[in-house]
PDB file of N, CA and C in Angstrom:
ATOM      1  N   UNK A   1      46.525 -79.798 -48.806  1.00  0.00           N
ATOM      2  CA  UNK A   1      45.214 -79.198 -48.761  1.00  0.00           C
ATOM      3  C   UNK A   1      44.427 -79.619 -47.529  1.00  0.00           C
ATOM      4  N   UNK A   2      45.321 -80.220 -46.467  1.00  0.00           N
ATOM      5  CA  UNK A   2      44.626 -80.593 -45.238  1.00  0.00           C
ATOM      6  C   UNK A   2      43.864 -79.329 -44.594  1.00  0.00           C
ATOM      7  N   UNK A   3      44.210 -78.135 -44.978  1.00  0.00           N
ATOM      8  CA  UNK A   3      43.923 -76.904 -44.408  1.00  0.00           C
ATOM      9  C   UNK A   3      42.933 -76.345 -44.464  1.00  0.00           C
ATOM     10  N   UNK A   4      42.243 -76.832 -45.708  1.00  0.00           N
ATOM     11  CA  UNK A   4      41.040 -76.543 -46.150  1.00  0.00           C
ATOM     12  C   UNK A   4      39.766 -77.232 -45.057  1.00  0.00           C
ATOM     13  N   UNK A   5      40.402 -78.592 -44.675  1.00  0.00           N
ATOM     14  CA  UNK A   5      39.045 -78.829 -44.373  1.00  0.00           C
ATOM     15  C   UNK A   5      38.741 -78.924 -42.658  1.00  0.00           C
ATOM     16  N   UNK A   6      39.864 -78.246 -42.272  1.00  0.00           N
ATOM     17  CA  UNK A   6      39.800 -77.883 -40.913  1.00  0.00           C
ATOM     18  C   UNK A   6      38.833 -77.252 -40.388  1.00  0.00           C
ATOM     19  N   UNK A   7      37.904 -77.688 -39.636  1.00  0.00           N
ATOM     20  CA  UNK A   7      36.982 -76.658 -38.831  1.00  0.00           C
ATOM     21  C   UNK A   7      36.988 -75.075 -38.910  1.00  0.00           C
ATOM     22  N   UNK A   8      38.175 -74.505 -38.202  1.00  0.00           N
ATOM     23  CA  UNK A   8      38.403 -73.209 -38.933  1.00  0.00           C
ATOM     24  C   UNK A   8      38.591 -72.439 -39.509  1.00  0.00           C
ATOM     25  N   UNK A   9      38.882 -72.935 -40.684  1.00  0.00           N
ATOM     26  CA  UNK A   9      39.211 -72.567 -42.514  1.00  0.00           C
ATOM     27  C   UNK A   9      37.277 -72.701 -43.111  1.00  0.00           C
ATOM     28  N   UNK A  10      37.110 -73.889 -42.278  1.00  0.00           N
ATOM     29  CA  UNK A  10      35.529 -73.607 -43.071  1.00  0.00           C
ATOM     30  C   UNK A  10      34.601 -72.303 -42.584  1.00  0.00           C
ATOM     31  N   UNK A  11      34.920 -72.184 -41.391  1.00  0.00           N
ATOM     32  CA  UNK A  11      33.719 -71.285 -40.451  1.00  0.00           C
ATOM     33  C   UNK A  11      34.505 -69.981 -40.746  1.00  0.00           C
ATOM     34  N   UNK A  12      35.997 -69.529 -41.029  1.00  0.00           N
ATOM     35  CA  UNK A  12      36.290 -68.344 -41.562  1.00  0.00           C
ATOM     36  C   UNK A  12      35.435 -67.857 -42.996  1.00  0.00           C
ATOM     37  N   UNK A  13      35.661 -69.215 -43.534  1.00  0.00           N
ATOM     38  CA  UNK A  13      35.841 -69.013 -45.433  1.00  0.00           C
ATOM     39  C   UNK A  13      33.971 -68.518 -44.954  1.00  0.00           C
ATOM     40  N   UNK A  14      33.298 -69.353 -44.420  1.00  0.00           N
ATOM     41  CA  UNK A  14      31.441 -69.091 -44.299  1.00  0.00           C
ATOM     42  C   UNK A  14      31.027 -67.858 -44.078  1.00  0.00           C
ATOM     43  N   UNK A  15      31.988 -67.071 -42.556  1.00  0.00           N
ATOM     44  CA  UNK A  15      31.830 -65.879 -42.394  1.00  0.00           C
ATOM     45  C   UNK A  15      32.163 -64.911 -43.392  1.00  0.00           C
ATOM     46  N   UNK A  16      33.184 -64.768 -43.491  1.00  0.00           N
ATOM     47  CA  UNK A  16      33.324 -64.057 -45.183  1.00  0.00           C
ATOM     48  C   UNK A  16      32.371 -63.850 -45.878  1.00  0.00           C
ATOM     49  N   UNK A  17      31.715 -64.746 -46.674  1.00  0.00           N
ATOM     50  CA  UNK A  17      30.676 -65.062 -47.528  1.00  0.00           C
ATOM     51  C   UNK A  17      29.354 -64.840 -46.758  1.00  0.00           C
ATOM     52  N   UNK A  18      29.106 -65.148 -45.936  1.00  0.00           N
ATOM     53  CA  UNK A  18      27.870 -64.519 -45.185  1.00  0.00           C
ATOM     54  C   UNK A  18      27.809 -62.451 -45.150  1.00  0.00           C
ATOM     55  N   UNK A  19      29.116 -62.187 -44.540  1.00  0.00           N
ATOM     56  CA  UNK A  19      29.414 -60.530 -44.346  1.00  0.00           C
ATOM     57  C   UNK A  19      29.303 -60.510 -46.278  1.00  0.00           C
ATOM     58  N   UNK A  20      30.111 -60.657 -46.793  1.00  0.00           N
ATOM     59  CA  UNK A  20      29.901 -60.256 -48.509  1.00  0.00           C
ATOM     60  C   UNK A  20      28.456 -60.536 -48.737  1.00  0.00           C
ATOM     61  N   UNK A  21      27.602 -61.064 -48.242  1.00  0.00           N
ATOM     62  CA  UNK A  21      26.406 -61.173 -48.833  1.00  0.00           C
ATOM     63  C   UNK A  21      25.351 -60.033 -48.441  1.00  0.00           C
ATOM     64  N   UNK A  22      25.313 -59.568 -46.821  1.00  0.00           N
ATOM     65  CA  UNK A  22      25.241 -58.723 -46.141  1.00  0.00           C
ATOM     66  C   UNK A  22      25.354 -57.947 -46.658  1.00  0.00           C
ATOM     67  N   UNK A  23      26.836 -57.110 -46.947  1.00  0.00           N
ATOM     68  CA  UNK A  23      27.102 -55.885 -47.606  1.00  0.00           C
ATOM     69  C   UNK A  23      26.713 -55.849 -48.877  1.00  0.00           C
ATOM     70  N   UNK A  24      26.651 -56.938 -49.963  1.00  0.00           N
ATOM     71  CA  UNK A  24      25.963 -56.641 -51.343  1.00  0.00           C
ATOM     72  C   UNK A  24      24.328 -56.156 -51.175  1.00  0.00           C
ATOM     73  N   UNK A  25      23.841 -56.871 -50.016  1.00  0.00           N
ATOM     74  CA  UNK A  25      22.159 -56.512 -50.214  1.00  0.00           C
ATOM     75  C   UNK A  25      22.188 -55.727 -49.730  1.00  0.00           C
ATOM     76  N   UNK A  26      22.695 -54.265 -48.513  1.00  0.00           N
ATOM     77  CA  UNK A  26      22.608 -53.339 -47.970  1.00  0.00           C
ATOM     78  C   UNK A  26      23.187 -52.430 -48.812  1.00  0.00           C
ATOM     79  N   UNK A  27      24.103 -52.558 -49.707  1.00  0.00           N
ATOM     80  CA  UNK A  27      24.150 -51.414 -50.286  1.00  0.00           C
ATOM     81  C   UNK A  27      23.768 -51.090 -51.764  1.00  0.00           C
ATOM     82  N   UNK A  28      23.012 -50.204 -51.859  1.00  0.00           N
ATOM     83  CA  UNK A  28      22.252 -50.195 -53.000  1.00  0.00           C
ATOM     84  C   UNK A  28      23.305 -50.167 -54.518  1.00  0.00           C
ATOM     85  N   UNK A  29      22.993 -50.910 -55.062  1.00  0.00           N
ATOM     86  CA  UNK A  29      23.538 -51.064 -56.950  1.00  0.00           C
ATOM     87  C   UNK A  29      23.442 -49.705 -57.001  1.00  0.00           C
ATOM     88  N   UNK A  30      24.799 -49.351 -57.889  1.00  0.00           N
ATOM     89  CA  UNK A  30      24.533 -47.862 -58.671  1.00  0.00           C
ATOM     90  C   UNK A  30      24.334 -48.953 -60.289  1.00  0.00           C
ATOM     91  N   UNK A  31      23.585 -47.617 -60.694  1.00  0.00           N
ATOM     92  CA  UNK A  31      23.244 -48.243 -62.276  1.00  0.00           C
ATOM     93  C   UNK A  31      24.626 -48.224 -63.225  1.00  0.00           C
ATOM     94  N   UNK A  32      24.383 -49.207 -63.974  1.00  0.00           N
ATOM     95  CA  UNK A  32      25.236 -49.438 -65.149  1.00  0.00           C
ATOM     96  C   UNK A  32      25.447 -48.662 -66.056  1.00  0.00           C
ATOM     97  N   UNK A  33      26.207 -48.012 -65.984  1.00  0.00           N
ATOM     98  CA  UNK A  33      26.812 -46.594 -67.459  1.00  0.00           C
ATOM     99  C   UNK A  33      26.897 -47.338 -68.968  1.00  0.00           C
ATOM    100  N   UNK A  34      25.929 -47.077 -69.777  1.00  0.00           N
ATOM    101  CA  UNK A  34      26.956 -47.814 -70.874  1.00  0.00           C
ATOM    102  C   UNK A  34      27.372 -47.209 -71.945  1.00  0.00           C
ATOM    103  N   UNK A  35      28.618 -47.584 -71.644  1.00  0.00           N
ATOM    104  CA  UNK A  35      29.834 -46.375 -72.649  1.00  0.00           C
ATOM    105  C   UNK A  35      29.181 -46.366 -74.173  1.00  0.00           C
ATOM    106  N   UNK A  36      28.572 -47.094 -74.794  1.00  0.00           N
ATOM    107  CA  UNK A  36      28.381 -46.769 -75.893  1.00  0.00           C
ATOM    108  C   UNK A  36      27.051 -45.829 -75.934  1.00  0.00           C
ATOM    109  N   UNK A  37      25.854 -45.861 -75.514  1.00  0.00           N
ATOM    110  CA  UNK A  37      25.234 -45.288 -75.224  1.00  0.00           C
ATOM    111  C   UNK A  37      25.762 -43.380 -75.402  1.00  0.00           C
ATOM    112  N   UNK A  38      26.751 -43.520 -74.222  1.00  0.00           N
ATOM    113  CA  UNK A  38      27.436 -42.100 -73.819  1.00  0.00           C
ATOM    114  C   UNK A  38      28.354 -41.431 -75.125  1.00  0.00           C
ATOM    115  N   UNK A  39      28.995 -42.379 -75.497  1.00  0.00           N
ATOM    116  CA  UNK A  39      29.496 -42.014 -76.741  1.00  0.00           C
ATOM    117  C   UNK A  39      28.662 -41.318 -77.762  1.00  0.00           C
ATOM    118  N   UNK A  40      27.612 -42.539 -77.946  1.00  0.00           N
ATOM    119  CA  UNK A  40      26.078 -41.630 -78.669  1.00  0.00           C
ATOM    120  C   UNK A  40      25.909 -40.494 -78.773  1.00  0.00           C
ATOM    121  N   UNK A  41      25.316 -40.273 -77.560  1.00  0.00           N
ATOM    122  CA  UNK A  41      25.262 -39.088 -76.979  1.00  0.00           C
ATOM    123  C   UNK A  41      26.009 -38.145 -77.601  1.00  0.00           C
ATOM    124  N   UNK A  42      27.631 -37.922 -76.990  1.00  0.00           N
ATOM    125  CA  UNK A  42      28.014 -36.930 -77.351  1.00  0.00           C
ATOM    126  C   UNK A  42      28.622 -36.783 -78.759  1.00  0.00           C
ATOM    127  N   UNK A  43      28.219 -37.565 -79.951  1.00  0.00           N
ATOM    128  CA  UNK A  43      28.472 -37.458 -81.023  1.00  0.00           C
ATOM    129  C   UNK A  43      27.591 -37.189 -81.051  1.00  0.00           C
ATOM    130  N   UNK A  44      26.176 -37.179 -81.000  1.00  0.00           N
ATOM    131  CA  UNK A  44      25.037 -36.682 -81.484  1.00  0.00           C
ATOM    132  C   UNK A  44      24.885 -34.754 -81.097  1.00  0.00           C
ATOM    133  N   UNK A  45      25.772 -34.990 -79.932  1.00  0.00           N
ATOM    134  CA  UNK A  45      25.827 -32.825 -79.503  1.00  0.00           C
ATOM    135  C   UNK A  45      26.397 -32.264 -80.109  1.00  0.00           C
ATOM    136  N   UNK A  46      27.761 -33.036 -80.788  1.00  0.00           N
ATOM    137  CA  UNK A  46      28.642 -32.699 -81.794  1.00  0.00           C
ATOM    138  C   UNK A  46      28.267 -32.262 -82.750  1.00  0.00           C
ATOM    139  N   UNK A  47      27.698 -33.331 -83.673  1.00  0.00           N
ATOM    140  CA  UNK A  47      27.068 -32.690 -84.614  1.00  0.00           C
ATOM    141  C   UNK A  47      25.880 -31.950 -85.098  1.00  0.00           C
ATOM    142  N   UNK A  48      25.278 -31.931 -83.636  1.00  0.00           N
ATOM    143  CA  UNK A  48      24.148 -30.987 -83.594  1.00  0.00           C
ATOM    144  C   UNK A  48      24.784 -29.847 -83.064  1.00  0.00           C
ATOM    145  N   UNK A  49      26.113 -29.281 -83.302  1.00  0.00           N
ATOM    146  CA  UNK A  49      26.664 -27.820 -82.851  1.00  0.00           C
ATOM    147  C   UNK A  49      26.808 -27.905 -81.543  1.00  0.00           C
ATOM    148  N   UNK A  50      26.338 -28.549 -80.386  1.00  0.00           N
ATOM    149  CA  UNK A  50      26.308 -28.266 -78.811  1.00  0.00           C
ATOM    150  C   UNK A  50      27.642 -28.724 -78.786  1.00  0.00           C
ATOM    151  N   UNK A  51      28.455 -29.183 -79.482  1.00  0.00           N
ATOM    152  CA  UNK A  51      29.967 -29.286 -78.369  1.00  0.00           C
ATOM    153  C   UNK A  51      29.965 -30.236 -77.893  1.00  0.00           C
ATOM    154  N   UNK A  52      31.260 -30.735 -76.621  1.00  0.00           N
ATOM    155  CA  UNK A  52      31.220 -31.774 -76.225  1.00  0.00           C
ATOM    156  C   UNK A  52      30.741 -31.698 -74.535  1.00  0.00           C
ATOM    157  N   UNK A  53      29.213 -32.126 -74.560  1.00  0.00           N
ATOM    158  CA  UNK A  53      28.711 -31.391 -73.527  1.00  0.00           C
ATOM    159  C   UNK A  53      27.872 -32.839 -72.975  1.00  0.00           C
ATOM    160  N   UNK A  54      27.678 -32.571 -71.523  1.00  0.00           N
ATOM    161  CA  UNK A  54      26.584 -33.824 -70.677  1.00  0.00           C
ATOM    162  C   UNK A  54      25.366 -33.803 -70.888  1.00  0.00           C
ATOM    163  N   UNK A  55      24.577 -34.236 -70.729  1.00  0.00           N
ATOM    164  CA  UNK A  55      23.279 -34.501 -70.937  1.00  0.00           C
ATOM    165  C   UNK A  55      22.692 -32.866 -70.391  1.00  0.00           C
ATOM    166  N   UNK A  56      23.373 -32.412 -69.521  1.00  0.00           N
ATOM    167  CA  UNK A  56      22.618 -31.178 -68.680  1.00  0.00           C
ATOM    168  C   UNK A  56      23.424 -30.001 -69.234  1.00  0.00           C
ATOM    169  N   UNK A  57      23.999 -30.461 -70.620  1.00  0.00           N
ATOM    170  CA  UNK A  57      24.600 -28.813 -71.595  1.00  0.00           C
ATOM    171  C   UNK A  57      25.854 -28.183 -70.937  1.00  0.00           C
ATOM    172  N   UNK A  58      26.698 -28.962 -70.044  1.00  0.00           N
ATOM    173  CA  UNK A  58      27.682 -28.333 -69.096  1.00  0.00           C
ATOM    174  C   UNK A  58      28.894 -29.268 -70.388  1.00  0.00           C
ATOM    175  N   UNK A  59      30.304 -28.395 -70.442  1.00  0.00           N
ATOM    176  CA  UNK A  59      30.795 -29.219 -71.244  1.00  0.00           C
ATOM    177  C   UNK A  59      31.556 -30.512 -69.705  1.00  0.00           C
ATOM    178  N   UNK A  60      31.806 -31.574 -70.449  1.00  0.00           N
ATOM    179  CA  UNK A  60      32.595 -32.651 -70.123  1.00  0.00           C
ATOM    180  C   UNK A  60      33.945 -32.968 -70.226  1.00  0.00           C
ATOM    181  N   UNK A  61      33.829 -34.145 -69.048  1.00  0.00           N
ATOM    182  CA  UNK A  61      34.980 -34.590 -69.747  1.00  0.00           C
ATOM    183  C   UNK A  61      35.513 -36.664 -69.205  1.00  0.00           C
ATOM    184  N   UNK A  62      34.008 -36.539 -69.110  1.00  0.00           N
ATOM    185  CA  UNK A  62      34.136 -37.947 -68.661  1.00  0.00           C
ATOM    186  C   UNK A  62      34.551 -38.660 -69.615  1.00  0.00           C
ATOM    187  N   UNK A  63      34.385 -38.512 -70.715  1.00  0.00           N
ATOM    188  CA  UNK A  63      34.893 -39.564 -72.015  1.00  0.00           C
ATOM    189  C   UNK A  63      35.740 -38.773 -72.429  1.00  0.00           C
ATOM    190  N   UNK A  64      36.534 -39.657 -73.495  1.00  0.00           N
ATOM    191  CA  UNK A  64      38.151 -38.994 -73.705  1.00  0.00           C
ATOM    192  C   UNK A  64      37.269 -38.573 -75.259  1.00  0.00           C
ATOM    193  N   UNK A  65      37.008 -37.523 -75.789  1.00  0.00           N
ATOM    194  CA  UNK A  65      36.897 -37.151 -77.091  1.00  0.00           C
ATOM    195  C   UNK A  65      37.414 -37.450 -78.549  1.00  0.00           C
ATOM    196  N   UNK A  66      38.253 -38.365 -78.440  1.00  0.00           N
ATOM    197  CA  UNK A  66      38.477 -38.739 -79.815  1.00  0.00           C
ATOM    198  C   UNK A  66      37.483 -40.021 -80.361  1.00  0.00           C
ATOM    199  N   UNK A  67      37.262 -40.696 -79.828  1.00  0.00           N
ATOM    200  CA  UNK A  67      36.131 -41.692 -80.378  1.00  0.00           C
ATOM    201  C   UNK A  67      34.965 -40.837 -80.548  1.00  0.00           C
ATOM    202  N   UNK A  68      34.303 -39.882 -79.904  1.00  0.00           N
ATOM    203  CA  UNK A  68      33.182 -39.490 -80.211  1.00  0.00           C
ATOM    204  C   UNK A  68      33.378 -38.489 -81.809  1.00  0.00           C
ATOM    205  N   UNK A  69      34.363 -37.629 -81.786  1.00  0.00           N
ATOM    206  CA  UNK A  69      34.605 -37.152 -82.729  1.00  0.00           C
ATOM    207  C   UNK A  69      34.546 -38.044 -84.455  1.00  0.00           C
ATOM    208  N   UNK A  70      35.105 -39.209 -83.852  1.00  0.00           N
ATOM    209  CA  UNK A  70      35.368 -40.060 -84.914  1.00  0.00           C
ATOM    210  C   UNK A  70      33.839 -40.777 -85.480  1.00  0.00           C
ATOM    211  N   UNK A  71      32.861 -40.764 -84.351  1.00  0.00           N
ATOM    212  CA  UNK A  71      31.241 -41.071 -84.238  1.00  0.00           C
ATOM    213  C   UNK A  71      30.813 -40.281 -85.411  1.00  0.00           C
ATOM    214  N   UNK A  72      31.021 -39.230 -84.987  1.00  0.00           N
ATOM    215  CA  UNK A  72      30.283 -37.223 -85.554  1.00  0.00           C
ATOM    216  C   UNK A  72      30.650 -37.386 -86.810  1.00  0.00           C
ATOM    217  N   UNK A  73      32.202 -37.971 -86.931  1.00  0.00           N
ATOM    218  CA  UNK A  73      32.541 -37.619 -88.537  1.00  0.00           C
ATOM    219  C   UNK A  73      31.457 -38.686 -89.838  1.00  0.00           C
ATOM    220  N   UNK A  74      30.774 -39.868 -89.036  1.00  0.00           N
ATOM    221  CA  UNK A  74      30.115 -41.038 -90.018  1.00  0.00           C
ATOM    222  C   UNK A  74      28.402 -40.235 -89.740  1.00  0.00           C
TER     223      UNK A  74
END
């Protein structure tokens, strides 16, 4: 592990971590999806007759339909 503490193993490993820090604050967070939430959702269109459709009434297909179905049936 002499390698580690070589001058240039440190000032690589720093740069790294400096650029990753860089690029996390410049690029903006997309928001957090949360699958159960979405599931909600489209068990709730289900059994309100709309089908298996997105928030904007277009049908889908981002979620795989058998869990939501299985939602609709309780």
């Amino acid at each position: 592990m002499s390698w580690i503490r070589t001058p240039g193993a440190i000032q690589v490993f720093l740069f790294a971590l400096i650029v990753r820090f860089i690029v996390l604050l410049a690029i903006p967070a997309a928001p957090i999806s949360d699958d159960a939430s979405d599931y909600d959702r489209l068990a709730h269109a289900i059994v309100n007759g709309e089908g298996y459709v997105s928030e904007t009434g277009q049908p889908t297909s981002m979620r795989p339909p058998l869990y939501s179905y299985v939602l609709a049936a309780f």
